[in-house]
N, C-alpha and C. Protein backbone atom coordinates (compact mmCIF):
# COMPACT_ATOMS: atom_id res chain seq x y z
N UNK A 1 123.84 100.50 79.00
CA UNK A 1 123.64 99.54 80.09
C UNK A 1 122.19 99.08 80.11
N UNK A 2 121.99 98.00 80.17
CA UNK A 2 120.91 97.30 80.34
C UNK A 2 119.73 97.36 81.44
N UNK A 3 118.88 97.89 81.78
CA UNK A 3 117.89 98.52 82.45
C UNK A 3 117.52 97.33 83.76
N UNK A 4 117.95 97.47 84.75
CA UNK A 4 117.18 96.30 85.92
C UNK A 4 116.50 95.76 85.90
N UNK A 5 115.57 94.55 85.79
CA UNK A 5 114.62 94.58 85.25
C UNK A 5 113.76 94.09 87.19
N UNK A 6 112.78 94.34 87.27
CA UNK A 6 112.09 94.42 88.83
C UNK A 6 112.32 92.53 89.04
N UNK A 7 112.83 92.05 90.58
CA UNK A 7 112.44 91.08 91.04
C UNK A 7 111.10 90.61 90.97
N UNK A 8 110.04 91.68 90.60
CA UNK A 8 108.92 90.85 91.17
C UNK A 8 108.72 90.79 89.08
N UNK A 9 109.41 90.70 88.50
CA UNK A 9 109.06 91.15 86.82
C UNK A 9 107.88 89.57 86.34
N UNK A 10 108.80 88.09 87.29
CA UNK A 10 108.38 87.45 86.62
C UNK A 10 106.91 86.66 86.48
N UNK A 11 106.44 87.64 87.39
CA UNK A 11 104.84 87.32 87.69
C UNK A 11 103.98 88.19 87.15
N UNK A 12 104.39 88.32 86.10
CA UNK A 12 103.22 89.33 85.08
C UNK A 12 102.89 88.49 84.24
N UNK A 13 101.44 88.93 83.77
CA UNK A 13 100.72 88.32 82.82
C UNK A 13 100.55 88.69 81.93
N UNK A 14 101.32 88.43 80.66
CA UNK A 14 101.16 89.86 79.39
C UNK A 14 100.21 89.02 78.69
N UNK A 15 99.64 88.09 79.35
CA UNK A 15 98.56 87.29 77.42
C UNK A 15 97.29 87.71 78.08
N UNK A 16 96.96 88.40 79.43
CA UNK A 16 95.41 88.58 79.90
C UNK A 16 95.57 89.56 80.39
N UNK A 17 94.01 90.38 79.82
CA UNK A 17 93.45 91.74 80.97
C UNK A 17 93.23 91.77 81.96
N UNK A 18 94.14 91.71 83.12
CA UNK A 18 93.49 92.08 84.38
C UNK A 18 92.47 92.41 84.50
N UNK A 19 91.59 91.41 85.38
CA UNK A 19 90.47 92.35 86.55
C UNK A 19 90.29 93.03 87.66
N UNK A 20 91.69 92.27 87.99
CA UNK A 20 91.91 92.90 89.57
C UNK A 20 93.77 92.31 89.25
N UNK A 21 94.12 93.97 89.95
CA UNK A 21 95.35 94.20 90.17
C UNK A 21 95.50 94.21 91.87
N UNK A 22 96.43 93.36 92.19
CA UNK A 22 96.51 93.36 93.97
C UNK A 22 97.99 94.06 93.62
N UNK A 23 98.00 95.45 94.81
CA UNK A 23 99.12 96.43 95.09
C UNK A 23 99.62 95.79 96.42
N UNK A 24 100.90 95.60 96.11
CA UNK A 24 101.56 95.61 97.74
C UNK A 24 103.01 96.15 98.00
N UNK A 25 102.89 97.68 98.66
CA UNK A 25 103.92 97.81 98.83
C UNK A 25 104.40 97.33 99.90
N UNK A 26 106.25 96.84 99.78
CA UNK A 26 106.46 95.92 100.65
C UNK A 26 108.03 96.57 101.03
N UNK A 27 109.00 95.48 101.34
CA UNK A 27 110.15 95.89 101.82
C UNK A 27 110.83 94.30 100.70
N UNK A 28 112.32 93.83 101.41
CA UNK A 28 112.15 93.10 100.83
C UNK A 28 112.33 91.38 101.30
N UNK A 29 111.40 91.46 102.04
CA UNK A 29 110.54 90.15 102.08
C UNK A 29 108.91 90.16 102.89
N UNK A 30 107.88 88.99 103.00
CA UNK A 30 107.21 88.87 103.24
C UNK A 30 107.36 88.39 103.91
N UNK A 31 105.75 88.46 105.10
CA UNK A 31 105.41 87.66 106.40
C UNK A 31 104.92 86.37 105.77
N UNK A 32 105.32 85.29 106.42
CA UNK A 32 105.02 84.45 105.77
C UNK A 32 103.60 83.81 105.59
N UNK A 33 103.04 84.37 107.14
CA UNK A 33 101.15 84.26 106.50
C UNK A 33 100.74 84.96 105.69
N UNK A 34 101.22 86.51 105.38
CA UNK A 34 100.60 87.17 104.52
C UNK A 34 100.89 86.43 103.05
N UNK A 35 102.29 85.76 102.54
CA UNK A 35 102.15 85.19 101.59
C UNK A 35 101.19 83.92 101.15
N UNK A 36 101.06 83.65 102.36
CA UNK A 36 99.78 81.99 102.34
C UNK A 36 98.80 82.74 102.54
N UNK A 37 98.03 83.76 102.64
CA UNK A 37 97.40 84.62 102.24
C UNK A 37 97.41 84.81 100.47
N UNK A 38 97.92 85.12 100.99
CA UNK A 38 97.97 86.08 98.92
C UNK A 38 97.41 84.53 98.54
N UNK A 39 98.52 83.54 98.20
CA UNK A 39 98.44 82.41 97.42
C UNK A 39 96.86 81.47 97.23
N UNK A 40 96.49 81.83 98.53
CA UNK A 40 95.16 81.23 98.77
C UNK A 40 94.17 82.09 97.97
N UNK A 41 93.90 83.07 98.15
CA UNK A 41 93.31 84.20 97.47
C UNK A 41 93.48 84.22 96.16
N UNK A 42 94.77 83.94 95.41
CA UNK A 42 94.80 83.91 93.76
C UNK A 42 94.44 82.42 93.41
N UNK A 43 94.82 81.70 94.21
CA UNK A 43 94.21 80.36 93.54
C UNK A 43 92.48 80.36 93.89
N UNK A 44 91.17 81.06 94.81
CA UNK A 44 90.27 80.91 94.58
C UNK A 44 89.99 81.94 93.70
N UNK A 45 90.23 82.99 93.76
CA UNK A 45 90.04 83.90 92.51
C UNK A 45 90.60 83.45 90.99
N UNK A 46 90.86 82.06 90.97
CA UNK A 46 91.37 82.15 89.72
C UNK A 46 90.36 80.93 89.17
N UNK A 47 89.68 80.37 90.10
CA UNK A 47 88.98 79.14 90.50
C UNK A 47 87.10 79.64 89.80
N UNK A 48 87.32 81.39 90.40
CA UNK A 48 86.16 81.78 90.35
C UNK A 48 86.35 82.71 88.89
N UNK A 49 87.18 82.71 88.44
CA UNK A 49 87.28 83.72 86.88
C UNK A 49 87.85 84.75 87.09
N UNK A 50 88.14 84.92 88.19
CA UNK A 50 88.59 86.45 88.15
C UNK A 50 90.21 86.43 88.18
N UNK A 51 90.37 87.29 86.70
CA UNK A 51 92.05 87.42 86.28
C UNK A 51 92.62 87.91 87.34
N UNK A 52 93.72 88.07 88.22
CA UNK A 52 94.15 88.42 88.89
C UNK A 52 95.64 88.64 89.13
N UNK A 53 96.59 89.82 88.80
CA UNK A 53 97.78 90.42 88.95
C UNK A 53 98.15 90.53 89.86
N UNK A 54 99.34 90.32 90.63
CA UNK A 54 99.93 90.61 91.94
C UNK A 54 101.05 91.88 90.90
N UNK A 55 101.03 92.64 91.89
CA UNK A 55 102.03 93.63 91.98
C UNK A 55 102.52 94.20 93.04
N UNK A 56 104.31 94.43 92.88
CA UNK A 56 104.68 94.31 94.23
C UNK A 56 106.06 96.10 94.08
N UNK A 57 105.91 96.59 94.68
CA UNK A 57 107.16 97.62 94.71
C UNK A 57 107.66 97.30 96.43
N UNK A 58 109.42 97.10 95.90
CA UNK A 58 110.14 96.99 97.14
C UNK A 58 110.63 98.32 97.62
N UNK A 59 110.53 99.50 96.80
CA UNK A 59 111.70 100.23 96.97
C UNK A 59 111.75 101.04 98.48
N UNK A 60 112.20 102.25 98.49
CA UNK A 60 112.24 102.81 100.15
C UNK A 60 111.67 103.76 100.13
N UNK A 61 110.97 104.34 99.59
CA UNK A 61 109.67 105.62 99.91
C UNK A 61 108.51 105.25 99.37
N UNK A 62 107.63 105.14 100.64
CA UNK A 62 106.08 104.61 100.46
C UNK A 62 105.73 105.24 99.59
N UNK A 63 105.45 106.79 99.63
CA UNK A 63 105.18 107.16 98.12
C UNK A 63 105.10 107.03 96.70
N UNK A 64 106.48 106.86 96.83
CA UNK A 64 106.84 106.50 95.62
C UNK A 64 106.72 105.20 95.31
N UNK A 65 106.30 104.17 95.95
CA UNK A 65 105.84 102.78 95.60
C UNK A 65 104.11 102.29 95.76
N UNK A 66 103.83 103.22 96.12
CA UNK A 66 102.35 103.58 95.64
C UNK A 66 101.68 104.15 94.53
N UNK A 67 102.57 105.23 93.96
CA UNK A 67 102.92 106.03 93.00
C UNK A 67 102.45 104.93 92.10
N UNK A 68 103.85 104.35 91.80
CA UNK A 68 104.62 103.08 90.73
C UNK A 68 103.43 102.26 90.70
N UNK A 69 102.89 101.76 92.17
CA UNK A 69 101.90 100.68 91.92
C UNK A 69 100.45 100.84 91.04
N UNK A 70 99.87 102.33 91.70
CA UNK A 70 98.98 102.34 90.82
C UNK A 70 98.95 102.85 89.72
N UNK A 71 100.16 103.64 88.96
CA UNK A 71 100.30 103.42 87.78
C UNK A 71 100.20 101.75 86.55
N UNK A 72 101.09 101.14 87.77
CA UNK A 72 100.87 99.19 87.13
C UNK A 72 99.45 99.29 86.42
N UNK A 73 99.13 99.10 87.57
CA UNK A 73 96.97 98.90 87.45
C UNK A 73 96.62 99.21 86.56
N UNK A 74 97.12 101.11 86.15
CA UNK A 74 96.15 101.94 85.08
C UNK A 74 96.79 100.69 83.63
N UNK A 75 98.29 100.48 83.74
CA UNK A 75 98.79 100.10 82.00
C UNK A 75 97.82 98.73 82.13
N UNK A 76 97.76 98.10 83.12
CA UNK A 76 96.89 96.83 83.29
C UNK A 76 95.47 96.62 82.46
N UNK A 77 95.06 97.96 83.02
CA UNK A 77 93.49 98.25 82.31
C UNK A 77 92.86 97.54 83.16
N UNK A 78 93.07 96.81 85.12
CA UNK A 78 92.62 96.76 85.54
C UNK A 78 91.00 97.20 86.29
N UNK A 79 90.33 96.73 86.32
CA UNK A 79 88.94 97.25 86.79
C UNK A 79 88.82 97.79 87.90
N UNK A 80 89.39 97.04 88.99
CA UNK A 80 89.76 97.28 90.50
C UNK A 80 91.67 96.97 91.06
N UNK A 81 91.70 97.56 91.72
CA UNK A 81 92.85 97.71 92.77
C UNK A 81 92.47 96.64 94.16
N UNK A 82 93.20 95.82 94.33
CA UNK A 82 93.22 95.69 95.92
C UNK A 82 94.52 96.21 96.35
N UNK A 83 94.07 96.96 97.47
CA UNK A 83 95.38 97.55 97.96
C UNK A 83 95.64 96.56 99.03
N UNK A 84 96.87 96.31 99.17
CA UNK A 84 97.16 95.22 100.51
C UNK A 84 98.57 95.25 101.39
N UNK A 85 98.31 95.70 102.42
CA UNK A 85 100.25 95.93 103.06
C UNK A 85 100.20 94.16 103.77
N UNK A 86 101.66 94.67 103.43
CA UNK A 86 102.42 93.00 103.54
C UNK A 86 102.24 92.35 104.92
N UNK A 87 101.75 93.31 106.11
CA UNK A 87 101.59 92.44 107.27
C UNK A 87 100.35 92.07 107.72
N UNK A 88 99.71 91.99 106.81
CA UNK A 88 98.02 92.08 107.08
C UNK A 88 97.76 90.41 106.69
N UNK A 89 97.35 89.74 107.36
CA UNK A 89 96.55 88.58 106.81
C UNK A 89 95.22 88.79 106.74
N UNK A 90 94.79 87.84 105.56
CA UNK A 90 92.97 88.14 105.30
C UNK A 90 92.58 86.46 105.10
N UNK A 91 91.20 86.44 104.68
CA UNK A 91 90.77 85.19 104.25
C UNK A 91 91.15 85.16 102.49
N UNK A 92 91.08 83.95 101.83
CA UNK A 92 91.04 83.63 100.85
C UNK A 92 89.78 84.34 100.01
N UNK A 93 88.96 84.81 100.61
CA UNK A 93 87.53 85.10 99.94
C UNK A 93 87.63 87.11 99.96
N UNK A 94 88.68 87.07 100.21
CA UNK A 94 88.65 88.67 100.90
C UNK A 94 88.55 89.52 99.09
N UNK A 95 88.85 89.33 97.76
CA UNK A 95 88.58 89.98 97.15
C UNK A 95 86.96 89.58 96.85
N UNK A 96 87.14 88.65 96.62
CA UNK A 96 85.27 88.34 96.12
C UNK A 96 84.96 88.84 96.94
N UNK A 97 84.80 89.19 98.34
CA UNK A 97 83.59 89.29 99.02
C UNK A 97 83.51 90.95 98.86
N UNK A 98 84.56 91.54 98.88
CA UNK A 98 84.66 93.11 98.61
C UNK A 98 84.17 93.44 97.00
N UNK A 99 84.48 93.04 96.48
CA UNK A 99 83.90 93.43 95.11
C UNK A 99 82.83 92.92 94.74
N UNK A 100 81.93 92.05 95.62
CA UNK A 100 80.71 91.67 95.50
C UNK A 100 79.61 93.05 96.08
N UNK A 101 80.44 93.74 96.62
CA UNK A 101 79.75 95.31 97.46
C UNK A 101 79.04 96.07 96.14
N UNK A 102 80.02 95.93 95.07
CA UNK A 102 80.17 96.69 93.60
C UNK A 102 79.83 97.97 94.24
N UNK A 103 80.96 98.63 94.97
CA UNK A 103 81.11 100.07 95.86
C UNK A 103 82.74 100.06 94.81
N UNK A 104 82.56 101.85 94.69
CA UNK A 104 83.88 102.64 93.98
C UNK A 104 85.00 102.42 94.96
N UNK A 105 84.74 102.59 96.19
CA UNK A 105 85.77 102.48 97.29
C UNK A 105 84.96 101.97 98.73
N UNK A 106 85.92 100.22 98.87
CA UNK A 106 84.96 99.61 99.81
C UNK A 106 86.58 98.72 100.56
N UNK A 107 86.51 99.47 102.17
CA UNK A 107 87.84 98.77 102.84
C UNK A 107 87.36 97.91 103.91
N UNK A 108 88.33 97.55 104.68
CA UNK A 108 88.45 96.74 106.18
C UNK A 108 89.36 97.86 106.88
N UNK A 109 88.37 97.75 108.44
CA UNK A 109 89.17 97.99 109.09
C UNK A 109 90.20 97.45 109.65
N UNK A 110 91.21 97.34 110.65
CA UNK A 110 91.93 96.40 111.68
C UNK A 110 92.74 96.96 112.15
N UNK A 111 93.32 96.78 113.31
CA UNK A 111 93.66 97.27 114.74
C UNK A 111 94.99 96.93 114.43
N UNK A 112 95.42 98.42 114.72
CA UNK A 112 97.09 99.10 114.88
C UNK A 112 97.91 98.27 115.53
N UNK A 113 98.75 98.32 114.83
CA UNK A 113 100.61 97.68 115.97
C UNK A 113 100.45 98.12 116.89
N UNK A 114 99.76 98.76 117.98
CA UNK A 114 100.44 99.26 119.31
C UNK A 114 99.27 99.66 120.23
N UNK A 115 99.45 99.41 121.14
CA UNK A 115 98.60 99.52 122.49
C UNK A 115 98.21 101.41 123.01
N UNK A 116 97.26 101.14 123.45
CA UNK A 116 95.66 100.60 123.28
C UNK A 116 95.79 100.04 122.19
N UNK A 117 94.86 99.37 121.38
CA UNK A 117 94.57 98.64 120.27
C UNK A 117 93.15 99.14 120.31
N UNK A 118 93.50 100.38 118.23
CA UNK A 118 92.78 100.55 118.13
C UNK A 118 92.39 100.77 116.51
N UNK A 119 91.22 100.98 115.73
CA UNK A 119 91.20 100.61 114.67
C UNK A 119 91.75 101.67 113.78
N UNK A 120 92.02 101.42 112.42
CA UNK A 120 92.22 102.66 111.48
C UNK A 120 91.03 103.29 110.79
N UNK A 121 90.05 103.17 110.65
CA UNK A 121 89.08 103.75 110.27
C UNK A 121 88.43 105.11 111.03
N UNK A 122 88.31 106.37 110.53
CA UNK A 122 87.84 107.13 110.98
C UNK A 122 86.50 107.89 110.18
N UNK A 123 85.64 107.99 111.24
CA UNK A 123 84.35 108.49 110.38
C UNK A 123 84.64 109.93 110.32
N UNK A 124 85.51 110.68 111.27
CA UNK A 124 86.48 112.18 111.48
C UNK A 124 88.07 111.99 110.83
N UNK A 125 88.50 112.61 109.98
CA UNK A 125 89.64 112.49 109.77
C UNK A 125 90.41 113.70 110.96
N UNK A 126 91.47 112.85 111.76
CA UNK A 126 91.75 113.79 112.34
C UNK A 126 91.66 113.64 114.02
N UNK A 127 90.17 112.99 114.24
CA UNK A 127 89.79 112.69 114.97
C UNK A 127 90.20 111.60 115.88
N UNK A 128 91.48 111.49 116.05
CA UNK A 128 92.30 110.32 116.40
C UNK A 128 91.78 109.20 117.56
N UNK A 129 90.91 110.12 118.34
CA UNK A 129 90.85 109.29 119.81
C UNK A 129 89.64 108.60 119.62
N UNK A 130 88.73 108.94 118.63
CA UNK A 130 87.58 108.41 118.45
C UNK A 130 87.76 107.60 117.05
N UNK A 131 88.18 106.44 117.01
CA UNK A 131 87.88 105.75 115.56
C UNK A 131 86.88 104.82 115.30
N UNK A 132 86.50 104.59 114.11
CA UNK A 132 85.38 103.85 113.91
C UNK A 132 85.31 102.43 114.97
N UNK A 133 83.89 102.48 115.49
CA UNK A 133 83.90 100.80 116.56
C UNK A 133 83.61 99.60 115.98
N UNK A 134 84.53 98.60 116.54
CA UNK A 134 84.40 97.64 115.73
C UNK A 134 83.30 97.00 115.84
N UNK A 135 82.10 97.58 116.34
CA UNK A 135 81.04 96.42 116.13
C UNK A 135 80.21 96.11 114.59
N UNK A 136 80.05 95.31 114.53
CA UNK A 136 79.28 94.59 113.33
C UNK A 136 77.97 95.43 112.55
N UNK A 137 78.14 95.66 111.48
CA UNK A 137 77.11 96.50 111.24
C UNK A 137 76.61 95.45 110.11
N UNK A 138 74.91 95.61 109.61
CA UNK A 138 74.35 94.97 108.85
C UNK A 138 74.84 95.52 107.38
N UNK A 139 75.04 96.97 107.38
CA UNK A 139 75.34 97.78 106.19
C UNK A 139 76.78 98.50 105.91
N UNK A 140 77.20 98.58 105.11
CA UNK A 140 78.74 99.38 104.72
C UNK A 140 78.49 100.29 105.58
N UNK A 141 79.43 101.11 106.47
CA UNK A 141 79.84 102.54 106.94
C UNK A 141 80.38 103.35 106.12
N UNK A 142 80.42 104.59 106.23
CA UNK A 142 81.24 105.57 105.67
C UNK A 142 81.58 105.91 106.33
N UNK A 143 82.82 106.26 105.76
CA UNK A 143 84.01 106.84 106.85
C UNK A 143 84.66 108.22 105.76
N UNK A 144 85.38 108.46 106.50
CA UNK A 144 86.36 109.90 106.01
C UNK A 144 87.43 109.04 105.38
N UNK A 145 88.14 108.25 106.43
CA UNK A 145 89.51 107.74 106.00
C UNK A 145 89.95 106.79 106.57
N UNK A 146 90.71 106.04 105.93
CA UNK A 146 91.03 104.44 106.65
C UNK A 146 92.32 104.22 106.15
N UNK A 147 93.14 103.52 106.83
CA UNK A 147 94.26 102.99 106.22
C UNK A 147 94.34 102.55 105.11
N UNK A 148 95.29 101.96 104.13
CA UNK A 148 94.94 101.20 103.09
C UNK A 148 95.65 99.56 103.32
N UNK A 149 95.48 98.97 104.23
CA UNK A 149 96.20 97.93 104.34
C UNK A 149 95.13 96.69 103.77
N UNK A 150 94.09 96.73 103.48
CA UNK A 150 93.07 96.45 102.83
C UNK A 150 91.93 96.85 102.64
N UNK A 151 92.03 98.07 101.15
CA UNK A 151 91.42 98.76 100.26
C UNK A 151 91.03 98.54 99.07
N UNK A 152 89.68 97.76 98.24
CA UNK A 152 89.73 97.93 97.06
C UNK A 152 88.74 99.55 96.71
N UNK A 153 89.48 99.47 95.41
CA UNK A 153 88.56 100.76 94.52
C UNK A 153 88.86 100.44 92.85
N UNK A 154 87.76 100.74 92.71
CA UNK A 154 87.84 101.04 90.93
C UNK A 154 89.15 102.34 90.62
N UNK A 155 89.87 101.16 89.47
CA UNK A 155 91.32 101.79 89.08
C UNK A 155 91.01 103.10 88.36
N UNK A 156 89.82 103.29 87.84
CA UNK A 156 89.51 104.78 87.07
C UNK A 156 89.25 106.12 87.90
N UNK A 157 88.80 105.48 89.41
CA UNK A 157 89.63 106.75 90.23
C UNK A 157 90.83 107.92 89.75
N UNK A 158 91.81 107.31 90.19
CA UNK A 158 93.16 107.53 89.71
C UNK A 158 92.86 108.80 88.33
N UNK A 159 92.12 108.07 87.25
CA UNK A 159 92.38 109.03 86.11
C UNK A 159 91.05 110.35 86.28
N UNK A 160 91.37 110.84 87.48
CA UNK A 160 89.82 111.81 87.91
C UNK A 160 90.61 112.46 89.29
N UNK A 161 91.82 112.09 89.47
CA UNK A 161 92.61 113.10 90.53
C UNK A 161 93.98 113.25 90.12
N UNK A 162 94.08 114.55 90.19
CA UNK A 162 95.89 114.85 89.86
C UNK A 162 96.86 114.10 90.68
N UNK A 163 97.67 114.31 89.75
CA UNK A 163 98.76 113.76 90.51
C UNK A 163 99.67 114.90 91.23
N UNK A 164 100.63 114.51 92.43
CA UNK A 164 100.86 113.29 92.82
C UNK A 164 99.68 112.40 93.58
N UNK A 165 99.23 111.45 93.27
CA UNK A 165 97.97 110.66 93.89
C UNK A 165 98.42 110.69 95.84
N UNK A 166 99.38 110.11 95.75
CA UNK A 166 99.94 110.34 96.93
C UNK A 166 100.96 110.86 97.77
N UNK A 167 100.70 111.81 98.93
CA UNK A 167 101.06 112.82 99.40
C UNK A 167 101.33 112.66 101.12
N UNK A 168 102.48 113.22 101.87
CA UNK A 168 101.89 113.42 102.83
C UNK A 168 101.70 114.87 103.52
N UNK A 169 100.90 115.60 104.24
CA UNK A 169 100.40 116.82 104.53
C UNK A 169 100.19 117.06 105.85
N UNK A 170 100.48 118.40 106.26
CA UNK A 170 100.32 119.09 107.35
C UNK A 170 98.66 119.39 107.56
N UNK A 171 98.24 118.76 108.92
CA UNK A 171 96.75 119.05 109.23
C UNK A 171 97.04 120.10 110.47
N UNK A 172 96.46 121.40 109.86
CA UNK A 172 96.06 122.61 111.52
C UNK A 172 95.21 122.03 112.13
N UNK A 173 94.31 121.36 111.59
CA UNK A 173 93.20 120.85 112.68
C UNK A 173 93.30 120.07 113.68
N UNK A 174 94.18 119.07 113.14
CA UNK A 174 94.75 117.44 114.20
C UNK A 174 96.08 118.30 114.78
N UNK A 175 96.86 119.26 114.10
CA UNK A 175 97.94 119.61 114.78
C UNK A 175 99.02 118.49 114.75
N UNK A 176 99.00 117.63 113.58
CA UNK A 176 100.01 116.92 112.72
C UNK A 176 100.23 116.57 111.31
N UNK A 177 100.40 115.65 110.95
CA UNK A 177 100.79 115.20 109.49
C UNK A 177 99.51 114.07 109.41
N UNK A 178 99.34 113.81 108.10
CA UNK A 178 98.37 113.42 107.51
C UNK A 178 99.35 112.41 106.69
N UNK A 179 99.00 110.60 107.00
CA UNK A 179 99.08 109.68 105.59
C UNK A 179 98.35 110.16 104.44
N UNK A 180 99.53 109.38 103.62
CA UNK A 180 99.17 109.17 102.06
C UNK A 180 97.76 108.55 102.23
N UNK A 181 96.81 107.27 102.75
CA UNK A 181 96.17 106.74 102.98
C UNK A 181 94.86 107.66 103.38
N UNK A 182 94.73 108.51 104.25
CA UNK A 182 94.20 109.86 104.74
C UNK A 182 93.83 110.53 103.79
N UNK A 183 95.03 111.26 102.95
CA UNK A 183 95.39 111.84 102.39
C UNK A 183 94.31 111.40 101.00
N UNK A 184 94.43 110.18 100.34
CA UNK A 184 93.94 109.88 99.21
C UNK A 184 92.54 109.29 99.64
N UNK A 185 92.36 109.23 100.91
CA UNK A 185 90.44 109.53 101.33
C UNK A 185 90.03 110.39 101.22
N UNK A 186 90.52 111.86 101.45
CA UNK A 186 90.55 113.11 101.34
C UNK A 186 89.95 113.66 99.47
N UNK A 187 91.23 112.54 98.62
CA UNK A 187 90.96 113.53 97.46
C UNK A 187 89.90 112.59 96.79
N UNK A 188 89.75 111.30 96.89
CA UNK A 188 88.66 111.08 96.55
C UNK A 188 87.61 110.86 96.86
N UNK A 189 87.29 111.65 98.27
CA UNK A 189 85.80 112.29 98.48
C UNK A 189 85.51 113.52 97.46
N UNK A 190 86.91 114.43 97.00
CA UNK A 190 86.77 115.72 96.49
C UNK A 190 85.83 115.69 95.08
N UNK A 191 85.90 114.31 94.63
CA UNK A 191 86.04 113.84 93.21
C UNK A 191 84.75 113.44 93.23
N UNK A 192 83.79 113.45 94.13
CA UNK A 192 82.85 112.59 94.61
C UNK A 192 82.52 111.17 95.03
N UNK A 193 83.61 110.37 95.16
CA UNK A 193 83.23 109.36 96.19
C UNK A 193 83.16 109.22 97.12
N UNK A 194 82.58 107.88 97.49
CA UNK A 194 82.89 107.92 99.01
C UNK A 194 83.99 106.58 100.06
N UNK A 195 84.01 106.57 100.45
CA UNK A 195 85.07 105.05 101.69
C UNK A 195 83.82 104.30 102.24
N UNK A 196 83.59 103.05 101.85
CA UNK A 196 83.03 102.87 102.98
C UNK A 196 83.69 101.39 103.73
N UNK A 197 83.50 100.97 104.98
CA UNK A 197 83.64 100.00 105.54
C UNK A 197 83.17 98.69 105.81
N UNK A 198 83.41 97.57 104.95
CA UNK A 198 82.94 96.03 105.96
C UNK A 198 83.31 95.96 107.36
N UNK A 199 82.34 96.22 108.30
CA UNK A 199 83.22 96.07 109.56
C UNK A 199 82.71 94.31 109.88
N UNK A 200 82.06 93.57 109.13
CA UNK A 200 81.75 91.94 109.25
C UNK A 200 83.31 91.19 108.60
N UNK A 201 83.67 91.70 107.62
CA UNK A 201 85.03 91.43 106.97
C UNK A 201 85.94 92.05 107.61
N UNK A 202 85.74 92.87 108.39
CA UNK A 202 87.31 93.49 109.22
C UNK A 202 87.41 92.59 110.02
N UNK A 203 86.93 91.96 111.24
CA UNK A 203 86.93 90.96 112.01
C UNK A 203 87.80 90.25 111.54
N UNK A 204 88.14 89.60 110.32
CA UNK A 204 88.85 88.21 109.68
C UNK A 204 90.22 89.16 109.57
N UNK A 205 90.62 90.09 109.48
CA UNK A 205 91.77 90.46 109.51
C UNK A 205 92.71 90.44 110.23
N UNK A 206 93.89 90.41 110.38
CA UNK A 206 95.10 90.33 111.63
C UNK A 206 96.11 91.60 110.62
N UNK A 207 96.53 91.70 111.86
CA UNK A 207 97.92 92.62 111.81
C UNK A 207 99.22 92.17 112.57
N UNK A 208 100.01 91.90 111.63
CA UNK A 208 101.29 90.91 112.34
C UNK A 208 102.25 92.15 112.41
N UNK A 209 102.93 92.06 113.64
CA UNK A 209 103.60 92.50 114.69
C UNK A 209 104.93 91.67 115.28
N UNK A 210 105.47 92.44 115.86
CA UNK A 210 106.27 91.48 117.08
C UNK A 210 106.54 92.06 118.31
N UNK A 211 106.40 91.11 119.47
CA UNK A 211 106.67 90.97 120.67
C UNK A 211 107.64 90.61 121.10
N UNK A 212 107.94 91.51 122.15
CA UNK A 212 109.49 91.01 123.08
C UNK A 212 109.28 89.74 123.75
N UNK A 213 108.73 88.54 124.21
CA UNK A 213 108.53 87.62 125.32
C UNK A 213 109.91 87.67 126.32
N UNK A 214 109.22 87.89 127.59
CA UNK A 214 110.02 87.71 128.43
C UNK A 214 109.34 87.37 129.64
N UNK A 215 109.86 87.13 130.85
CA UNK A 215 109.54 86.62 132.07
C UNK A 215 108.77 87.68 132.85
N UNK A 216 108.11 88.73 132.57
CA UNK A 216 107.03 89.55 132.98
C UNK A 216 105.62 89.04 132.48
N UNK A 217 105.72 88.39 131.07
CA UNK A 217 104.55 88.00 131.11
C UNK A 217 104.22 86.55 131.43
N UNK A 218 104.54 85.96 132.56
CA UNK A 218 104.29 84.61 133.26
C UNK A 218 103.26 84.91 133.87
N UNK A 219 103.28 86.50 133.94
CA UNK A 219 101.62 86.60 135.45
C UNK A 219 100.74 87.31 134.52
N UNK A 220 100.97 87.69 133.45
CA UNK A 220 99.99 88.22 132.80
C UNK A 220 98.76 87.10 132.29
N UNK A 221 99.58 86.41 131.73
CA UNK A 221 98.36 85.59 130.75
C UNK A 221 98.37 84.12 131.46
């Protein structure tokens, strides 16, 4: 029997070396800004030289489509990873301006699906109630751990931590479970790097959601 071959198969580039591999694990479809996103972003990155791969895993365990993804990258011989979840909109400039840092691991923060509204970046892993503030800093932050909904890092990470790269884990300290995202801030501090944060580029980010509208909020807003 003839092997499936992936929906997303026909957007590979076998005649060029990637420079940048964009990861997105997804479901199976996109928000539709995040795709006018993407599109904007590969046409100025392609404007500015930089080769650029989309890669996409639909399947049903985050893990395992993180797994898959950054394996892509390594056969790629990609330089960098952008990591990117499908409900995140960014600017068109959002890889150049991150890989202009020329940092091993350099993210955005942006503010969670759910109220309070608050960011994913933590300078404490663990430290839930206190996360990084969004005010504007002149210089990168370091942090412990951040989501990966927009993360780049150099793809040679990866070949400097065992596998499985991604995991999820029991924390005694927080007195819960630990993301894969957490989790792989964790092992590549072990390795010696570090996370750090644009919090001037987190600002341009959104996180798409949905709302019930109904006739309670006539007096709200």
């Amino acid at each position: 029997m003839r092997k499936k071959s992936s929906v997303f198969s026909s957007s590979a580039w076998t005649t060029k070396k990637g420079k940048l591999a964009v990861c997105i694990p997804c479901r199976d479809t996109l928000h539709s800004a995040h795709a006018m996103c993407l599109a904007e972003m590969v046409k100025l990155n392609t404007q500015n030289e930089i080769d650029t791969q989309i890669f996409m895993d639909s399947s049903t365990i985050l893990l395992t489509q993180r797994e898959r993804l950054a394996t892509e990258a390594l056969k790629l011989q990609s330089e960098y990873i952008l990591w990117l979840d499908s409900d995140i909109t960014f600017p068109a400039s959002i890889a150049m301006r991150l890989m202009a840092h020329n940092e091993s691991v350099v993210a955005c923060n942006y503010i969670r699906r759910q109220l309070p509204a608050k960011g994913v970046a933590y300078e404490t892993i663990g430290d839930w109630q206190n996360p990084l503030p969004f005010d504007i800093q002149d210089d990168l932050v370091e942090v412990q751990g951040v989501g990966m909904g927009c993360m780049l890092m150099k793809t040679e990470i990866f070949n400097e931590i065992p596998k499985p790269w991604f995991e999820f884990g029991w924390s005694p300290a927080s007195n819960d479970y630990l993301g894969e995202d957490m989790l792989l801030c964790q092992k590549i501090s072990s390795v010696g790097y570090t996370v750090k944060i644009d919090t001037a580029l987190s600002h341009e980010l959104r996180h798409l959601g949905t709302w019930a509208f109904g006739p309670d909020l006539l007096n709200k807003f």
